[in-house]
Each structure stands twice: as structure tokens, then as C-alpha cells.
Protein backbone atom coordinates (compact mmCIF):
# COMPACT_ATOMS: atom_id res chain seq x y z
CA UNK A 1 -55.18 6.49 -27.05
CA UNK A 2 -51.95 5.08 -28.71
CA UNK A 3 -50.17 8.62 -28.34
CA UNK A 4 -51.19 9.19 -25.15
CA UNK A 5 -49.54 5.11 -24.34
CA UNK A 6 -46.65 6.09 -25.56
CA UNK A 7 -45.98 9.42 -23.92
CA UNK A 8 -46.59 7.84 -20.84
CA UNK A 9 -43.90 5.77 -21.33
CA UNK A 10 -41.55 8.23 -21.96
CA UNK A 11 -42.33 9.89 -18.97
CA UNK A 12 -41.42 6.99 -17.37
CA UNK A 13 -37.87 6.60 -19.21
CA UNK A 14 -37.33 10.15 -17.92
CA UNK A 15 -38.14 9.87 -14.85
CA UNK A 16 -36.26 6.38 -14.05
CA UNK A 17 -32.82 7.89 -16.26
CA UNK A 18 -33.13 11.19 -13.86
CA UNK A 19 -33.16 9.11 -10.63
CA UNK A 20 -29.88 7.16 -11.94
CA UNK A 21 -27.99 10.47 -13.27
CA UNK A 22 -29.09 11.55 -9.49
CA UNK A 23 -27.63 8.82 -7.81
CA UNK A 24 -24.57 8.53 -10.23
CA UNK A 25 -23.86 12.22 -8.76
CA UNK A 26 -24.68 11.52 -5.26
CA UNK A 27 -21.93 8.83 -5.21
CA UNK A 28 -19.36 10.85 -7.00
CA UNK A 29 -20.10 13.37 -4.70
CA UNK A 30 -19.60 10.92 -1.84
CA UNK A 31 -16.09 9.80 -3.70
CA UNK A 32 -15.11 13.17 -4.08
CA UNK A 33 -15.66 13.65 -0.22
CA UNK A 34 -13.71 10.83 0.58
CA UNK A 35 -10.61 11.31 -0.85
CA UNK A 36 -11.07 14.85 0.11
CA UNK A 37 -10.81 13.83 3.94
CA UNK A 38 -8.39 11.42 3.90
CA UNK A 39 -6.07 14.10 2.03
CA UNK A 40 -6.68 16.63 4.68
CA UNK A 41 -5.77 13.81 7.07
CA UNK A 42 -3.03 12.83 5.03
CA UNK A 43 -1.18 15.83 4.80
CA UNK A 44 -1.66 17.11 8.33
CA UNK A 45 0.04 13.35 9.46
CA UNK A 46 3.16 14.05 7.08
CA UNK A 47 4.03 16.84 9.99
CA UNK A 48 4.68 13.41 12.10
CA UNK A 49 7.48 12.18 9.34
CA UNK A 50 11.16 13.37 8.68
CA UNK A 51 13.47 12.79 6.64
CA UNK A 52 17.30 14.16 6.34
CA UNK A 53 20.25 14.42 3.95
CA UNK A 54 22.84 13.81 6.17
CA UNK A 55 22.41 10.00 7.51
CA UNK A 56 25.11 8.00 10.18
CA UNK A 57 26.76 5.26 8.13
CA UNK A 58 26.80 2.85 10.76
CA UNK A 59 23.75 1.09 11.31
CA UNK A 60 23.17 1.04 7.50
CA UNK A 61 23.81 -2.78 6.36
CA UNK A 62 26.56 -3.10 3.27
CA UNK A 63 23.52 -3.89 1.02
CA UNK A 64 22.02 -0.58 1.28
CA UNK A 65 25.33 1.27 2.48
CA UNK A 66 26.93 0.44 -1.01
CA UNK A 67 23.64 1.75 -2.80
CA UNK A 68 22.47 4.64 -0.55
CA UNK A 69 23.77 7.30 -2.24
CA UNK A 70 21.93 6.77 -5.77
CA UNK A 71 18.86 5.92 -3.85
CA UNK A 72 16.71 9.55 -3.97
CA UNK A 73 13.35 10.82 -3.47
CA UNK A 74 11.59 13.06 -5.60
CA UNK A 75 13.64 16.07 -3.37
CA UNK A 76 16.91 14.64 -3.61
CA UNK A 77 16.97 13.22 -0.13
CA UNK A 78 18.53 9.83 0.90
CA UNK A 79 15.97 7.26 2.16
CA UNK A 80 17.98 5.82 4.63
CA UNK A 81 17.05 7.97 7.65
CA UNK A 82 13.30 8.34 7.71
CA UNK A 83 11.59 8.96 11.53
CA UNK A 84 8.40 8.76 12.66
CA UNK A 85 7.00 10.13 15.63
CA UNK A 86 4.76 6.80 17.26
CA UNK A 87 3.69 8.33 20.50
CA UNK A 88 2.23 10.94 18.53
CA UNK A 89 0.75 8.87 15.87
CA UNK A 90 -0.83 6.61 18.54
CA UNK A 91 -2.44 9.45 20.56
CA UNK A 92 -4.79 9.79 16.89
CA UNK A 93 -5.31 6.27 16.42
CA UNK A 94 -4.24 3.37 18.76
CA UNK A 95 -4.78 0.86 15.90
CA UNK A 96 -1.13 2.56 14.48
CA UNK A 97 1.41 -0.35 14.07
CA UNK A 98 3.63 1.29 11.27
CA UNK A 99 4.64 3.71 8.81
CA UNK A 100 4.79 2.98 4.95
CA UNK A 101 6.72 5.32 2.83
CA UNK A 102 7.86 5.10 -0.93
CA UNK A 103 10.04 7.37 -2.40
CA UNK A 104 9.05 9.21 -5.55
CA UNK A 105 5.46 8.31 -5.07
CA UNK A 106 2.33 9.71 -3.20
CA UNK A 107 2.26 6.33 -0.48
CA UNK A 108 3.33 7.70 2.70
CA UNK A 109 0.96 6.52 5.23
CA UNK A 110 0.74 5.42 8.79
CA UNK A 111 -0.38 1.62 8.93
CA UNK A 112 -3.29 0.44 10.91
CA UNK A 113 -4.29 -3.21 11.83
CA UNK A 114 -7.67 -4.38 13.63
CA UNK A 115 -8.77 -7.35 14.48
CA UNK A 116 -10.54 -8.17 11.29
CA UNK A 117 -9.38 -7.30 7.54
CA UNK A 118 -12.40 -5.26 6.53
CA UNK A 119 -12.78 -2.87 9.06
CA UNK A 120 -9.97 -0.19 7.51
CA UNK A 121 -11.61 -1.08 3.87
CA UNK A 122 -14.32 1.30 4.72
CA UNK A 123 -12.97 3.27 7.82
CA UNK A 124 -10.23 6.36 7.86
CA UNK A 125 -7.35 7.23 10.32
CA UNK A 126 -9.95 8.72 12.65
CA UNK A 127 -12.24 5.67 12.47
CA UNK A 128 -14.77 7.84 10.33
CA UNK A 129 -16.97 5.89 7.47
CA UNK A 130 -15.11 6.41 4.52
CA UNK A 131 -15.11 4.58 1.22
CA UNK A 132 -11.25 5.67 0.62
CA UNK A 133 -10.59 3.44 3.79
CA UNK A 134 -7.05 3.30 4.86
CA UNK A 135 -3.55 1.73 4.80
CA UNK A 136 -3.82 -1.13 6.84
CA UNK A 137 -2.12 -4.56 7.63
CA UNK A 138 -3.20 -8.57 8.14
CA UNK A 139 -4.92 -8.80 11.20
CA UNK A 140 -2.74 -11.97 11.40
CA UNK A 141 0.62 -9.98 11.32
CA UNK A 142 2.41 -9.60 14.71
CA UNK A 143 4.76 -6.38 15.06
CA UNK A 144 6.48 -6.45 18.34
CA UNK A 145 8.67 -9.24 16.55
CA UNK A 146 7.26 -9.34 12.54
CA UNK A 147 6.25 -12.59 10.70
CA UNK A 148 8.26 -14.55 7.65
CA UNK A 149 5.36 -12.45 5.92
CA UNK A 150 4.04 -8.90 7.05
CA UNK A 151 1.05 -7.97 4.32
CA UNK A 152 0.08 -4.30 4.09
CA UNK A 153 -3.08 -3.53 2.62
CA UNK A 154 -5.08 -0.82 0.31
CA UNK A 155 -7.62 0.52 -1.99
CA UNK A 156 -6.29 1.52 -5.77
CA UNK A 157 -8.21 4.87 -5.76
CA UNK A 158 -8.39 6.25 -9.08
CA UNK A 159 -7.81 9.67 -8.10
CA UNK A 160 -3.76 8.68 -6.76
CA UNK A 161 -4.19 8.06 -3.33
CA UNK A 162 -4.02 5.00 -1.50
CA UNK A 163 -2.08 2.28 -2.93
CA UNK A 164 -2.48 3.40 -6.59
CA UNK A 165 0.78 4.38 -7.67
CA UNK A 166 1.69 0.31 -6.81
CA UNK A 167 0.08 -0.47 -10.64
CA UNK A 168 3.38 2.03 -12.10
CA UNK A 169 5.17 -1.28 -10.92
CA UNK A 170 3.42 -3.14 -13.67
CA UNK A 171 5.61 -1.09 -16.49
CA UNK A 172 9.22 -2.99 -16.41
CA UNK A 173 10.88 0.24 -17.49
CA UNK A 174 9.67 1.74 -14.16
CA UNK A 175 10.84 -0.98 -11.93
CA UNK A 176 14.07 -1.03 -13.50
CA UNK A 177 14.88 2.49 -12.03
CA UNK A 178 17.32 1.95 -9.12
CA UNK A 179 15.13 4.58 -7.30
CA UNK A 180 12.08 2.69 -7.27
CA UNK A 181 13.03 -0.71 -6.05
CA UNK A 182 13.14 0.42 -2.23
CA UNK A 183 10.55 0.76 0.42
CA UNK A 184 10.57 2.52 3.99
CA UNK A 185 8.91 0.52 6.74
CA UNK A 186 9.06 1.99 9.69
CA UNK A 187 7.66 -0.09 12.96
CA UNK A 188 7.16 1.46 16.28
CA UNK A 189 10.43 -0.74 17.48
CA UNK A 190 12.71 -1.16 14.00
CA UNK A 191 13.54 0.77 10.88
CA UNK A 192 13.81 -1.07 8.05
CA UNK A 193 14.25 -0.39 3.69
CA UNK A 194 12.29 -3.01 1.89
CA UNK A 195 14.10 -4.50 -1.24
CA UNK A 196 11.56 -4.84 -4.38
CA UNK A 197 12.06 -8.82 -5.26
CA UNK A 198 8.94 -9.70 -7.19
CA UNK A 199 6.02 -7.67 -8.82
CA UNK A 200 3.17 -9.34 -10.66
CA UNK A 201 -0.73 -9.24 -10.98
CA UNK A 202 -2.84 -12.47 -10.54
CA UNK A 203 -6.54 -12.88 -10.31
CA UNK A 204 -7.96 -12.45 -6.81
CA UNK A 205 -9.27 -16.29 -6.01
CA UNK A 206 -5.51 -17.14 -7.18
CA UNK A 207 -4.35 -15.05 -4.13
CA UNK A 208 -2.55 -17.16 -1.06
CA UNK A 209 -0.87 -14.92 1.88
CA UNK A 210 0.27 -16.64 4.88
CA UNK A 211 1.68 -14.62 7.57
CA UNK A 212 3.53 -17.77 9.17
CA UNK A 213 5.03 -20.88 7.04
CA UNK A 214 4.50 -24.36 7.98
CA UNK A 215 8.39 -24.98 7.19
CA UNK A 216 11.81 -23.67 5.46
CA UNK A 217 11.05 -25.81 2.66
CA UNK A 218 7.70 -24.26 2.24
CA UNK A 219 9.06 -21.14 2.49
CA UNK A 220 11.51 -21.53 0.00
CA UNK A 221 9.15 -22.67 -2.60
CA UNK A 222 6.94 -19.86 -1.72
CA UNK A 223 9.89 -17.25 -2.52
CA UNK A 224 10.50 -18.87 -5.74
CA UNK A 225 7.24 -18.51 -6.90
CA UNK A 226 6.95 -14.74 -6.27
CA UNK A 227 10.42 -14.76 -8.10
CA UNK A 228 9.12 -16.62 -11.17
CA UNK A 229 5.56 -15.07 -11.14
CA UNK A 230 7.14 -11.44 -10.64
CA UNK A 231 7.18 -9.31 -14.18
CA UNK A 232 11.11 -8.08 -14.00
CA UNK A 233 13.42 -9.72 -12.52
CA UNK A 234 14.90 -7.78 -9.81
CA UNK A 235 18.11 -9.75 -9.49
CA UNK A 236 17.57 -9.30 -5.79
CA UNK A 237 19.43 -12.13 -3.23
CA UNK A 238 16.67 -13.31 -0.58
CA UNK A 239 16.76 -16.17 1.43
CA UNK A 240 14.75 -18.22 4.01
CA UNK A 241 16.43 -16.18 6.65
CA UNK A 242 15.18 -12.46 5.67
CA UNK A 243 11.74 -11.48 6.57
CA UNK A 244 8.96 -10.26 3.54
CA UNK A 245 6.85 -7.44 3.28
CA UNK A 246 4.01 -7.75 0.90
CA UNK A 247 2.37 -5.04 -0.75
CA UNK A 248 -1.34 -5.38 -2.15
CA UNK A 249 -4.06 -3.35 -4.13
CA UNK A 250 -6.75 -4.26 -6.44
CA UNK A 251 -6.24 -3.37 -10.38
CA UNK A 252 -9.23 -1.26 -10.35
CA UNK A 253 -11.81 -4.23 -10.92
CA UNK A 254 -12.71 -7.17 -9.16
CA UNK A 255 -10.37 -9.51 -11.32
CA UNK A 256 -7.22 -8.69 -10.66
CA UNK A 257 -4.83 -7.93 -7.88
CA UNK A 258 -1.02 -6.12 -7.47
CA UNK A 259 1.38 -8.06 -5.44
CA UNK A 260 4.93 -6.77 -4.55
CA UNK A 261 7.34 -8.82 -2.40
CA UNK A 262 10.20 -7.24 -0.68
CA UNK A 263 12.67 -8.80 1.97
CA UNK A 264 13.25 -6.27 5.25
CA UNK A 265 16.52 -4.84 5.60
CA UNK A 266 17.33 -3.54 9.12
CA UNK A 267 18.95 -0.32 9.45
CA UNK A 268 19.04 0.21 13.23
């Protein structure tokens, strides 16, 4: 009678573990099908980018004009003249407000904004279910003219898509390379580089983002926090006058989130 106790226990054991090593497979599965879309999706879009060698001097600000030419991508190219076709882009998805593009990384994505901050957590390009979600920005955020603050949104997926490659910010040595402190943001009615002034992590109910400030002076103290929270120092000159794009992505757990703060250069 003992025996016969215990074996039915065991059958029990067995049966429960093969129901989690079932599910456990069922949502890597559904992972793996995730980020399998979005990197069909993703490389069919990159057709709607271009970028060229030879750029026109003029529009380029001194900042960037006196830089430009040590500033390269991963094929050698200058990041100064990067296009993106919007009527295209917004014949896929209307929600399309921008382009994100980082040079010598895999984040090169069309941003999206809806009316709410969740719905692109769990939604695609093509406004399919998808766990991978999408780049996407404040539902706050206005871009006909841009906020003091425009924050861009997106999952750290461990698999490199997404906004992962943000956490290669956390190593100093890496943000110390001249080629990664820039940022293309590309609006359907500007063209801007983004100058890397502050990268740090901080736990996510320490996290305050406003889109609008109530004053310069708030502003200005706002800055210089991100300065003095950010992990290297940049050495990058920002004032109250520039506009900021924020960049943030979980540190793949609930604790934690990446921040980088850049000020928007205008190129044309």
C-alpha cells in the first residue's frame, strides 16, 4: 500500500514537470516566432533607408561639419546624409512618426507612436500581436514641431533586436569611441544627428520623463542631472536652448532601466 502511495506520487511529479517543460517550449517557440517576424519586417523596411558617401557640406552645422568625417558606420559611410522614404513608410503603418538609426549597431527602425504607451509593447509594424513589439515613442511627444524632450521607446530582446545593443553603452570604453556617440533621427519634416550627453541605468520607479518642462530653470536642473547621473562623461556642450532625445530599454529584468540623453542637431 506504501509502494503503491508513493508511485503515485511520482506519477504525479512527472506529469506536472512534463506540462512545464511543454509550456517552457511553447513560449520559446512563440519568442522564436517573434523575433523571426519582426526581422523579416525589419529587413524588408531597410529597402525604405539610404545612406551615401558623398554628403553637401552646407546644411551640416560646424559641430558635426568639424567631426563628420571620423564619424563611420560599420561600412565606412558618413552618417550625415541618411533618407527615409515617409510616404512609403506611412502607406504600411500610419502610426510612422520617425526613423531611428545608429551607426555600427543593429537599431535601425521606423518609430511608431499611438495614443497610449503600451500598445507597440506587444504589437509589430503591421499591428500584428507580437511579444517583440516595436520601436515606438511617448504618446505625449508632438512631431510636427518636437518637445524639450522626445522619448523613444523599446524592448531589450535578448536575441539583438530591438533596443538591445543600447546596454553596450553601459561599458565606458565603448562610449568613448567617437563613432558611437551619434544618433540619426530622422522626422517626416527634419533631419537631425543626436549627440550622446548622458548614459546611465536607474531602477524603473526612479524613472521621471517629461515631454514638456514647467520652466528653463527646471530644465536646466533636469540636464544636469542626466549629466551627473550619466556613466562617462561625454564632454558634450548642451544647453536650455537644444532639444533632447531620450533613448530607453529595460536591462533585461524588471529592476533596471537604460537611459541615453542626446541633444538634436539639425542638419537641414
Amino acid at each position: 500500500m506504501k509502494k503503491r502511495k508513493i508511485n503515485y506520487f511520482i506519477l504525479i511529479f512527472r506529469i506536472i514537470s512534463i506540462i512545464i517543460i511543454a509550456v517552457c517550449l511553447y513560449v520559446l517557440y512563440e519568442w522564436h516566432l517573434d523575433n523571426k517576424a519582426n526581422n523579416t519586417l525589419k529587413d524588408d523596411l531597410e529597402d525604405l533607408v539610404s545612406t551615401q558617401v558623398d554628403i553637401t557640406k552646407e546644411n551640416i552645422p560646424p559641430v558635426i561639419e568639424a567631426k563628420f568625417n571620423n564619424i563611420r558606420d560599420e561600412n565606412n559611410t558618413t552618417i550625415a546624409d541618411f533618407n527615409v522614404d515617409f510616404e512609403e513608410l506611412s502607406k504600411m503603418n500610419s502610426d510612422s512618426v520617425a526613423w531611428i538609426r545608429i551607426p555600427n549597431t543593429n537599431i535601425s527602425y521606423p518609430i511608431l507612436q499611438a495614443k497610449d504607451n503600451d500598445y507597440y509593447l506587444t504589437h509589430n509594424i503591421k499591428k500584428e500581436k507580437n511579444g517583440a513589439g516595436w520601436i515606438f515613442a511617448d504618446y505625449r511627444n508632438n512631431f510636427e514641431t518636437l518637445d524639450k524632450n522626445t522619448i523613444i521607446y523599446g524592448h531589450n530582446r535578448r536575441n539583438g533586436t530591438m533596443f538591445s545593443n543600447l546596454k553596450s553603452y553601459l561599458d565606458t570604453s565603448y562610449c568613448s569611441d567617437e563613432n558611437h556617440k551619434y544618433i540619426n533621427f530622422n522626422t517626416k519634416n527634419k533631419k537631425y544627428i543626436a549627440e550622446i550627453f548622458s548614459v546611465y541605468k536607474i531602477t524603473s520607479n526612479k524613472v521621471t520623463l517629461p515631454a514638456q518642462f514647467e520652466n528653463t530653470d527646471e530644465l536646466s536642473q533636469t540636464i544636469d542631472a542626466w549629466k551627473t547621473s550619466s556613466i562617462y562623461d561625454f564632454q558634450s556642450d548642451i544647453s536650455t536652448n537644444d532639444n533632447i532625445l531620450t533613448l530607453y530599454t529595460c536591462d533585461n529584468n524588471t529592476t533596471y532601466r537604460i537611459l541615453i540623453h542626446a541633444k538634436l542637431i539639425p542638419i537641414e
